[in-house]
C-alpha atoms as a PDB file:
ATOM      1  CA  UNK A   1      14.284 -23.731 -10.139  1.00  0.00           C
ATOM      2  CA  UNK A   2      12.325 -24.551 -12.885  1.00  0.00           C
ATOM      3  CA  UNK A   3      11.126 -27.611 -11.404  1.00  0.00           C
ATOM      4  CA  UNK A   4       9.293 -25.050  -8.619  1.00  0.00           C
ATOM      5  CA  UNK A   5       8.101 -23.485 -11.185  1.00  0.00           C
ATOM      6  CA  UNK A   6       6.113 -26.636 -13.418  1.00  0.00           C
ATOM      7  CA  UNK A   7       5.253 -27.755  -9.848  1.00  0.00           C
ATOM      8  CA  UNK A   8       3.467 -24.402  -9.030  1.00  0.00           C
ATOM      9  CA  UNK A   9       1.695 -24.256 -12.168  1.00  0.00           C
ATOM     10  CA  UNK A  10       0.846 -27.770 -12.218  1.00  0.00           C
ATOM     11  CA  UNK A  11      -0.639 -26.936  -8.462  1.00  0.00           C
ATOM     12  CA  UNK A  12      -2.527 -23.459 -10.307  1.00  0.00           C
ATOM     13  CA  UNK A  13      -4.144 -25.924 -13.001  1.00  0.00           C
ATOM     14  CA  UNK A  14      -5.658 -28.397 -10.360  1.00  0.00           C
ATOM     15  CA  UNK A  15      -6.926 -26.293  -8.091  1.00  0.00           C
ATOM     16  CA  UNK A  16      -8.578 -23.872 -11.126  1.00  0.00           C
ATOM     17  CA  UNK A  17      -9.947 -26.673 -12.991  1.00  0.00           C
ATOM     18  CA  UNK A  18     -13.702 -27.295 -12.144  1.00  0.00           C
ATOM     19  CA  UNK A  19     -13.443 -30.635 -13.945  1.00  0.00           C
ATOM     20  CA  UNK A  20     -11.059 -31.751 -11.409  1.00  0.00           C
ATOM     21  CA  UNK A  21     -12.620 -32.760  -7.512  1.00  0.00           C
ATOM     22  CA  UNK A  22      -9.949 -34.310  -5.515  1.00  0.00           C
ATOM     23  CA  UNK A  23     -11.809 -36.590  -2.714  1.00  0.00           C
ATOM     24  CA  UNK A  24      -9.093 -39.253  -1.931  1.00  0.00           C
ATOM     25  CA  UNK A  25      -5.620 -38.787  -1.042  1.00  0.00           C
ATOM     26  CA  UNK A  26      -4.064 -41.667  -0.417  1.00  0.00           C
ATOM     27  CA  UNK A  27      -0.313 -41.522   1.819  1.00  0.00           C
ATOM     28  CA  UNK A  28       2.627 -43.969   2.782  1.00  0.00           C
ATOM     29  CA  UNK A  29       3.889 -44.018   6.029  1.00  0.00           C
ATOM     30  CA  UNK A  30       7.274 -43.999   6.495  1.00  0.00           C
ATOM     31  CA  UNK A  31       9.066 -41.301   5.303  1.00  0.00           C
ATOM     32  CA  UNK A  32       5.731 -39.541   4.618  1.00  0.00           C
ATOM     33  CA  UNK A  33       3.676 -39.240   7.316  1.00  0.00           C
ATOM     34  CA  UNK A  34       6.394 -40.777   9.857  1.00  0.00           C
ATOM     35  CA  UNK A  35      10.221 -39.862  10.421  1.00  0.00           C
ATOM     36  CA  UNK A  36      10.918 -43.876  10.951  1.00  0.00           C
ATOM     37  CA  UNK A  37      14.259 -43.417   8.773  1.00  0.00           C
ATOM     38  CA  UNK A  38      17.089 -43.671  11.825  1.00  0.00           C
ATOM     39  CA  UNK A  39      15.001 -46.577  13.118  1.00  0.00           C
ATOM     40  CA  UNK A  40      14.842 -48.357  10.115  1.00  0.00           C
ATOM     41  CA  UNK A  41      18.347 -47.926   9.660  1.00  0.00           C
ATOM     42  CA  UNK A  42      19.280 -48.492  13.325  1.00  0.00           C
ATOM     43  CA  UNK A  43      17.024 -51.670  13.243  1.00  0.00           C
ATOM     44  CA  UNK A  44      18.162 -53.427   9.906  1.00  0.00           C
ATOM     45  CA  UNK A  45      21.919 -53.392  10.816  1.00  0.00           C
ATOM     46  CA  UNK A  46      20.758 -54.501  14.218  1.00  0.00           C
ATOM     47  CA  UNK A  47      19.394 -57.570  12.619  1.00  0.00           C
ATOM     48  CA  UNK A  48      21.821 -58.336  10.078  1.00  0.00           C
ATOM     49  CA  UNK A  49      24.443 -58.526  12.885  1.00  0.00           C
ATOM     50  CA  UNK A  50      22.032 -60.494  14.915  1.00  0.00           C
ATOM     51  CA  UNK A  51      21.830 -63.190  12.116  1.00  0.00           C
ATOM     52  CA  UNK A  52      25.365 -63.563  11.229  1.00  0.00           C
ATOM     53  CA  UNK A  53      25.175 -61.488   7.930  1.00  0.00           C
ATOM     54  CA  UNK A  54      27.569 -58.680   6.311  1.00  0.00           C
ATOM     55  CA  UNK A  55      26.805 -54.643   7.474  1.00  0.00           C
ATOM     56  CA  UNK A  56      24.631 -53.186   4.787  1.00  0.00           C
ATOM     57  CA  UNK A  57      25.374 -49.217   3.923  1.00  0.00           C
ATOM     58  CA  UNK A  58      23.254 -46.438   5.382  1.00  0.00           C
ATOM     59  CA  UNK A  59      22.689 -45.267   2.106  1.00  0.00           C
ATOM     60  CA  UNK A  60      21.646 -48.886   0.157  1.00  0.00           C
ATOM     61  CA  UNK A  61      19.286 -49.136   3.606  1.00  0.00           C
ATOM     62  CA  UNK A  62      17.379 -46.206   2.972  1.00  0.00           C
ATOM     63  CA  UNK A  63      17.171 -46.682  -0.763  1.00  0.00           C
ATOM     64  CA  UNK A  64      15.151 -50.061   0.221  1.00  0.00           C
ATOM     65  CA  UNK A  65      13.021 -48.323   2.661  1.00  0.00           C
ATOM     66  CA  UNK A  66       9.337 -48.526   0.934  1.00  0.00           C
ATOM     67  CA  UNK A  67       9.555 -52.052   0.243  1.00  0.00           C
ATOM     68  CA  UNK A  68       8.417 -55.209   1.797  1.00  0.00           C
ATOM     69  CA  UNK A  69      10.791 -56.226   4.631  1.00  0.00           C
ATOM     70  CA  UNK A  70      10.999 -59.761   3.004  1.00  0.00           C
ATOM     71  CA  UNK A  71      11.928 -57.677  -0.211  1.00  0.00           C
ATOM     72  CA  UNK A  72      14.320 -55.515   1.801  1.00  0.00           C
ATOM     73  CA  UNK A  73      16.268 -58.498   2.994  1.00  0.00           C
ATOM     74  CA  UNK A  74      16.604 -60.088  -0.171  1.00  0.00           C
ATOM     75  CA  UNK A  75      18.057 -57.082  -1.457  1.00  0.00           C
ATOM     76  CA  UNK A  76      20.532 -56.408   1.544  1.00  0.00           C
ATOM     77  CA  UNK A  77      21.502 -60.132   1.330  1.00  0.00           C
ATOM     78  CA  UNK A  78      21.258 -61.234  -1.693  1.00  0.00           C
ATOM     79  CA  UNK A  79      19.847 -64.539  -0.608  1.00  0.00           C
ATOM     80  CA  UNK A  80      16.217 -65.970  -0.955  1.00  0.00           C
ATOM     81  CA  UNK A  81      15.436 -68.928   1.003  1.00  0.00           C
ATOM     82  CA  UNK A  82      11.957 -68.625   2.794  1.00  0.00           C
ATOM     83  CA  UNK A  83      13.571 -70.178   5.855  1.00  0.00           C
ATOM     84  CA  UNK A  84      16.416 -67.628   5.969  1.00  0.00           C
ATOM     85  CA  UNK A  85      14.390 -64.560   4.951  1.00  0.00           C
ATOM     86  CA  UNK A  86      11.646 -65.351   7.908  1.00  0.00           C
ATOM     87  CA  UNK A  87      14.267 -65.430  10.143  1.00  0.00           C
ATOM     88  CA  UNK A  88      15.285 -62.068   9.065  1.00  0.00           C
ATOM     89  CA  UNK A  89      12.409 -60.325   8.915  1.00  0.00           C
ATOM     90  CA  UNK A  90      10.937 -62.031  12.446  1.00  0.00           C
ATOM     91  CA  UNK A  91      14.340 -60.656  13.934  1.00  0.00           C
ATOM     92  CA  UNK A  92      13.266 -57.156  12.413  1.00  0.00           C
ATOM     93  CA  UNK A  93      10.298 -56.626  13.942  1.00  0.00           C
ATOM     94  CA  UNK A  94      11.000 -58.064  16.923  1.00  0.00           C
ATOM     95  CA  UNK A  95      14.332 -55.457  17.716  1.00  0.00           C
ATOM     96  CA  UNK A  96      12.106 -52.916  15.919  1.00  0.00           C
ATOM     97  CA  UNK A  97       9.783 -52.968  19.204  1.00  0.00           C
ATOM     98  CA  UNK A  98      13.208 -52.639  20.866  1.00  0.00           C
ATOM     99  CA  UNK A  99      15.205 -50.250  19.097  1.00  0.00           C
ATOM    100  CA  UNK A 100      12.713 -48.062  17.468  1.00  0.00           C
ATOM    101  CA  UNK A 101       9.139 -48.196  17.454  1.00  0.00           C
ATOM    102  CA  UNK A 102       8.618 -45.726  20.223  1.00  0.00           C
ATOM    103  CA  UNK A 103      10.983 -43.075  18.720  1.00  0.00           C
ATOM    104  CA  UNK A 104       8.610 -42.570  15.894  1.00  0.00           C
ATOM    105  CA  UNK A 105       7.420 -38.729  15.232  1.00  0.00           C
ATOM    106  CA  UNK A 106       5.185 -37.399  12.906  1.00  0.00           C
ATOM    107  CA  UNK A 107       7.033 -35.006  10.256  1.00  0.00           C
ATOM    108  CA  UNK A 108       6.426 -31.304  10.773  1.00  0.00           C
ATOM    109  CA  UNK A 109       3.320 -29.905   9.753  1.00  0.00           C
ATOM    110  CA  UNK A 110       1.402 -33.604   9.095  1.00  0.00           C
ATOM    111  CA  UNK A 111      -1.209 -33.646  11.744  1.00  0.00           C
ATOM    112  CA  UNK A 112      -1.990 -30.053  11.383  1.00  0.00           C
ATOM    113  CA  UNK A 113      -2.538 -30.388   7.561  1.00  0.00           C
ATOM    114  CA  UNK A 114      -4.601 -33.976   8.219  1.00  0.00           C
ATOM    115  CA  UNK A 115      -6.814 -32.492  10.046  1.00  0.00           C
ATOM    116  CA  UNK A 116      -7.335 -29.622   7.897  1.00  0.00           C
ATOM    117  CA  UNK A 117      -8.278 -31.520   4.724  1.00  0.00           C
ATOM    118  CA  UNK A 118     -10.628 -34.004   6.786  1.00  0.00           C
ATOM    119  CA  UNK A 119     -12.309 -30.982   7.812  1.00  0.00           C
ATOM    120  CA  UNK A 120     -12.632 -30.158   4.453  1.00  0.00           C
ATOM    121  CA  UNK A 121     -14.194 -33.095   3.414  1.00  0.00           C
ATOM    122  CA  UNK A 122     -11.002 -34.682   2.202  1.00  0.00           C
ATOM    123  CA  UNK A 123     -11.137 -39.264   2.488  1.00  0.00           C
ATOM    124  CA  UNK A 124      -7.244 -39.611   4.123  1.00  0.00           C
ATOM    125  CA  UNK A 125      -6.353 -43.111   3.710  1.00  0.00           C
ATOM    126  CA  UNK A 126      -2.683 -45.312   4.271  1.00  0.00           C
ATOM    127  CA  UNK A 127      -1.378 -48.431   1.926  1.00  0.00           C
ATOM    128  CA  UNK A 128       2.233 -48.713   3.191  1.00  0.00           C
ATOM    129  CA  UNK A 129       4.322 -51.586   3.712  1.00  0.00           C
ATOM    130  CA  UNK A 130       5.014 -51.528   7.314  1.00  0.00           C
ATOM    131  CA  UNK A 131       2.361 -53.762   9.247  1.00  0.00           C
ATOM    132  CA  UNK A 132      -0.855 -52.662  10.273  1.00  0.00           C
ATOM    133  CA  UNK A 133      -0.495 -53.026  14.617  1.00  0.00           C
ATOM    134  CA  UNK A 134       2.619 -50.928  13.921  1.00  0.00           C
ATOM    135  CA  UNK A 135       0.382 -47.600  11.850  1.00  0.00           C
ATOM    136  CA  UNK A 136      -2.121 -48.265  14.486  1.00  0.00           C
ATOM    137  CA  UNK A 137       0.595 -47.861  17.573  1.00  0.00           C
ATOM    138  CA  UNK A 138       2.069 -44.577  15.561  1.00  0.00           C
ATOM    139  CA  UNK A 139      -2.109 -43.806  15.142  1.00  0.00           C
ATOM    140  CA  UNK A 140      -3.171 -44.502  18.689  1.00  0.00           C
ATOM    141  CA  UNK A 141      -0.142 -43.075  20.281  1.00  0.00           C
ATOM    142  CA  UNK A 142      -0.413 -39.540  18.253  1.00  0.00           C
ATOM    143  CA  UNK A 143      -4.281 -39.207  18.715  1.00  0.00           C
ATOM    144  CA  UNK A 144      -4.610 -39.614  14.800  1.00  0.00           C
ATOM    145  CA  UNK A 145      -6.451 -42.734  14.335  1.00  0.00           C
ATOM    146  CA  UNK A 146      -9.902 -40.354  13.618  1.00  0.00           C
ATOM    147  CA  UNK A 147      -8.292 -38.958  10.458  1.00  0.00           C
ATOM    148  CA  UNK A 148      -8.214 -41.905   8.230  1.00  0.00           C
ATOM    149  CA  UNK A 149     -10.832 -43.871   6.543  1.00  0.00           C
ATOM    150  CA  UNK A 150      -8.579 -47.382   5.315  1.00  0.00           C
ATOM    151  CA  UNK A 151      -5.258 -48.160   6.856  1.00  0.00           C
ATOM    152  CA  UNK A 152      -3.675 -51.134   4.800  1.00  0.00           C
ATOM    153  CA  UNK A 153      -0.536 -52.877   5.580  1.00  0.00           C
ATOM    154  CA  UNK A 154       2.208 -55.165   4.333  1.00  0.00           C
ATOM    155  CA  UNK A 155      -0.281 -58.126   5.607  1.00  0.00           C
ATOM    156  CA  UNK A 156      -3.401 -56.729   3.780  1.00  0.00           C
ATOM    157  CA  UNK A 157      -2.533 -57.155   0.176  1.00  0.00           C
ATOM    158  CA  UNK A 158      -1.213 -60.479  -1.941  1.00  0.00           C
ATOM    159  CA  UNK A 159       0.841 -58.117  -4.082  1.00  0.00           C
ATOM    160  CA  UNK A 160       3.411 -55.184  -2.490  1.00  0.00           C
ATOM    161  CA  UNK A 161       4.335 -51.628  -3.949  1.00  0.00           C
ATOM    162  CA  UNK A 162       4.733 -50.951  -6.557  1.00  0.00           C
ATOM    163  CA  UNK A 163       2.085 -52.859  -7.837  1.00  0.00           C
ATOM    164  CA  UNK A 164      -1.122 -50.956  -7.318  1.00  0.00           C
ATOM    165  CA  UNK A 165      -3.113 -53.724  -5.210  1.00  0.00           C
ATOM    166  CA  UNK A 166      -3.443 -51.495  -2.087  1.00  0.00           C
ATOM    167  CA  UNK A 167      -4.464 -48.021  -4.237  1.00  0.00           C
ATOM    168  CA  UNK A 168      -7.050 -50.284  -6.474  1.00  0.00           C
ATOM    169  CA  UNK A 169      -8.601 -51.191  -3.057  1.00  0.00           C
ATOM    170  CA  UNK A 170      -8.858 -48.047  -1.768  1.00  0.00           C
ATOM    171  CA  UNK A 171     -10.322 -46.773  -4.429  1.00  0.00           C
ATOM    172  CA  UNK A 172     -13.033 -49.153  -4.469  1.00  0.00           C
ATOM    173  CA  UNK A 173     -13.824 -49.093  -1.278  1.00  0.00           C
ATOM    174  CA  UNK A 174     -13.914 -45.752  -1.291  1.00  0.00           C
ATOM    175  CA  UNK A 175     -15.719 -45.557  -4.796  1.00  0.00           C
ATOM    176  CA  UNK A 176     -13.858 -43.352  -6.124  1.00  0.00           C
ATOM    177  CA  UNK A 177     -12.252 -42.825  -9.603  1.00  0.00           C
ATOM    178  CA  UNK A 178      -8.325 -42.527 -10.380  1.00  0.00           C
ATOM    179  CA  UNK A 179      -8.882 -39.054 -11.392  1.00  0.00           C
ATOM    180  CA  UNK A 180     -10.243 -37.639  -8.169  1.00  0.00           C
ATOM    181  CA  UNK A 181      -7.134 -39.604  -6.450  1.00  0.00           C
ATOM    182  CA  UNK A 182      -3.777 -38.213  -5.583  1.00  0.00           C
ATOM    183  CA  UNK A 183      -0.915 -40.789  -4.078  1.00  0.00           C
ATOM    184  CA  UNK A 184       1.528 -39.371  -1.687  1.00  0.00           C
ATOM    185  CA  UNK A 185       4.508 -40.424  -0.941  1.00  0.00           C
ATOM    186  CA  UNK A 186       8.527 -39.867  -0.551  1.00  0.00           C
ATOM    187  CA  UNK A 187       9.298 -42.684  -2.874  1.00  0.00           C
ATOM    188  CA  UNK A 188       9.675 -44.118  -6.259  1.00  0.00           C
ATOM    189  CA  UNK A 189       7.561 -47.229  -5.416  1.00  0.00           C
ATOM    190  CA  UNK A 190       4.701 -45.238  -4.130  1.00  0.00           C
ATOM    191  CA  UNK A 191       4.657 -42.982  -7.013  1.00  0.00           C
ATOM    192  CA  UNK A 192       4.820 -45.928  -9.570  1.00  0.00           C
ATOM    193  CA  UNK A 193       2.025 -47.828  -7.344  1.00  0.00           C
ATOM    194  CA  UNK A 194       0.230 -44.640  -7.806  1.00  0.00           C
ATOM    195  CA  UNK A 195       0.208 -44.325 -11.451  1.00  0.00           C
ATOM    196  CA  UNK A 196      -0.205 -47.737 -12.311  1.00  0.00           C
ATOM    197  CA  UNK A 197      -3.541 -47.804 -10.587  1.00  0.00           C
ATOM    198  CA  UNK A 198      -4.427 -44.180 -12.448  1.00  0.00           C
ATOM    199  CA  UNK A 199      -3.919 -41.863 -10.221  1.00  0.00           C
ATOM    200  CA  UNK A 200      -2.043 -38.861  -9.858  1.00  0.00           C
ATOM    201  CA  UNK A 201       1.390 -38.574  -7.883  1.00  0.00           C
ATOM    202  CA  UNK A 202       2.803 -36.552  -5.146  1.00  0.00           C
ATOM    203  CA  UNK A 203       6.384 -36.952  -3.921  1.00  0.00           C
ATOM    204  CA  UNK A 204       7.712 -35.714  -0.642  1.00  0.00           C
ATOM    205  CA  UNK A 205      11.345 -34.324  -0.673  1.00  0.00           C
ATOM    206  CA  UNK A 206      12.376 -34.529   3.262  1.00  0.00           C
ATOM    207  CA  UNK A 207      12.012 -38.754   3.136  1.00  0.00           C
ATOM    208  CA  UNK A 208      14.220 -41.404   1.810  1.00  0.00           C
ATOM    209  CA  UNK A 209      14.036 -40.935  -2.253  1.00  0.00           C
ATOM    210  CA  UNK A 210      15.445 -37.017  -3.980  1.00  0.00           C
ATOM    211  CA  UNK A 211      13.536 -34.935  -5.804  1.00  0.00           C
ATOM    212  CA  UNK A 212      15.696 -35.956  -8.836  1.00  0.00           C
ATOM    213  CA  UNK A 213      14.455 -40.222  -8.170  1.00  0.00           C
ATOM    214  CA  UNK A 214      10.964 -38.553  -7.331  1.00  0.00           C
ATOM    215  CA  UNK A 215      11.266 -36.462 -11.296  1.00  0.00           C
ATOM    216  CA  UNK A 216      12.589 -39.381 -12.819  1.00  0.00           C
ATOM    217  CA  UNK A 217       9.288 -41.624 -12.612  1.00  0.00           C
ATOM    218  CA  UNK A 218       7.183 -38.765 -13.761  1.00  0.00           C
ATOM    219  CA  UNK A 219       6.001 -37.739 -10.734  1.00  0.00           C
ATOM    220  CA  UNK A 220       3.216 -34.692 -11.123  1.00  0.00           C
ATOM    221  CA  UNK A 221       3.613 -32.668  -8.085  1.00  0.00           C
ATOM    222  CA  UNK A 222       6.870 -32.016  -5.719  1.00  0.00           C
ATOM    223  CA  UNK A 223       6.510 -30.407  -1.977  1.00  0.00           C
ATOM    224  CA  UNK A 224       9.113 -29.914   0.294  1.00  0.00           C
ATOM    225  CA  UNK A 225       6.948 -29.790   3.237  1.00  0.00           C
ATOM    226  CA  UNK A 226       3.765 -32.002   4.043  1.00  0.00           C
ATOM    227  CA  UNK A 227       1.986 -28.498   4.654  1.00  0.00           C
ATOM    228  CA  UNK A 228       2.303 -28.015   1.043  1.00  0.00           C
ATOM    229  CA  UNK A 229      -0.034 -30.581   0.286  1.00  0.00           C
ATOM    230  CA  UNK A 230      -2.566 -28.179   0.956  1.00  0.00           C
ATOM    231  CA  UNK A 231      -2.045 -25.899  -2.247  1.00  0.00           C
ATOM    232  CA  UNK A 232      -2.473 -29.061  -4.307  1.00  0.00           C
ATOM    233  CA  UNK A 233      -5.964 -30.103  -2.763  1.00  0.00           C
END
């Protein structure tokens, strides 16, 4: 495809360029690091039935996964109310502990390729909008919690994905610059966090957005596999 073939060059022009030090890689969770997708899914119809409200797709599920879950409900509902929303999302997370939070598995090749680029020096950090005590059960449970430097959640920043609160953090935290920054992630709203805060973008293609959502916000490099990441770096 030719799309392989910009993304391999692309790949060729990072690594070769000496003006170019990639020392932050920034990642989403779910659907990036973590196969939560079947969970997600599982536990949003869950609580929509729970609170009385109309079944919601598979398909307009997963194109909400990313967001907020106050966003998500809005979207699935298509009411606001704080009242009603806080119900729904408090009914999420509590059948989430239920339904799903222990079926959670890391995606092929991700711990592997973690570890690799923290050995190399690599800062591995997580802004995603699923709750910090949920990462940190994933972390704890998976023996990963030594690979990253800043874990933010859905609770840690005022403003959600895609605006670039959680990246701008990061990256000051970190003190590092856009440029030596890549965001990873399997969709649109990480990508678009990404590049509003400067930095460069990396979509996955086994999560919950397509390559073709993933091309259409001008995302820079394109990997099929997480172990791919490691002919960007």
């Amino acid at each position: 495809m030719i799309l392989d073939i910009f993304v391999k060059i692309k790949c060729k022009q990072l690594k070769t360029d000496p003006r170019r030090k990639i020392t932050t890689l920034i990642l989403d969770f779910d659907g990036t690091i973590a196969d939560t997708v079947d969970g997600i899914v599982r536990t949003a119809k869950a609580s929509l039935a729970e609170i009385g409200e109309k079944d919601v797709p598979r398909e307009e599920i997963i194109s909400l996964i990313g967001l907020p879950l106050d966003e998500m409900f809005r979207k699935m509902t298509g009411k606001d109310e704080e009242e009603f929303i806080s119900v729904c999302t408090s009914t999420y997370r509590r059948l989430f502990k239920i339904l799903a939070l222990d079926s959670i598995k890391p995606f092929p090749a991700v711990k592997e390729t973690l570890r690799t680029l923290k050995d190399k020096g690599i800062s591995l950090n997580i802004a995603s909008s699923r709750s910090r005590p949920s990462i940190f059960h994933f972390l704890e449970r998976e023996n990963m919690t030594d690979l990253f430097d800043i874990v933010l959640g859905v609770n840690e920043a005022v403003n959600h994905k895609p605006h670039p609160e959680m990246v701008l953090r990061i990256l000051s935290e970190k003190g590092a610059s856009p440029d030596e920054a890549i965001m990873i992630g399997d969709t649109t709203f990480d990508i678009m966090m990404g590049h509003a805060a400067g930095c460069t973008g990396c979509g996955v293609t086994y999560g919950n957005h397509s390559r073709e959502m993933l091309s259409e916000v001008g995302t820079e490099f394109i990997i099929d596999s997480f172990g791919d990441l490691i002919n960007i770096i």
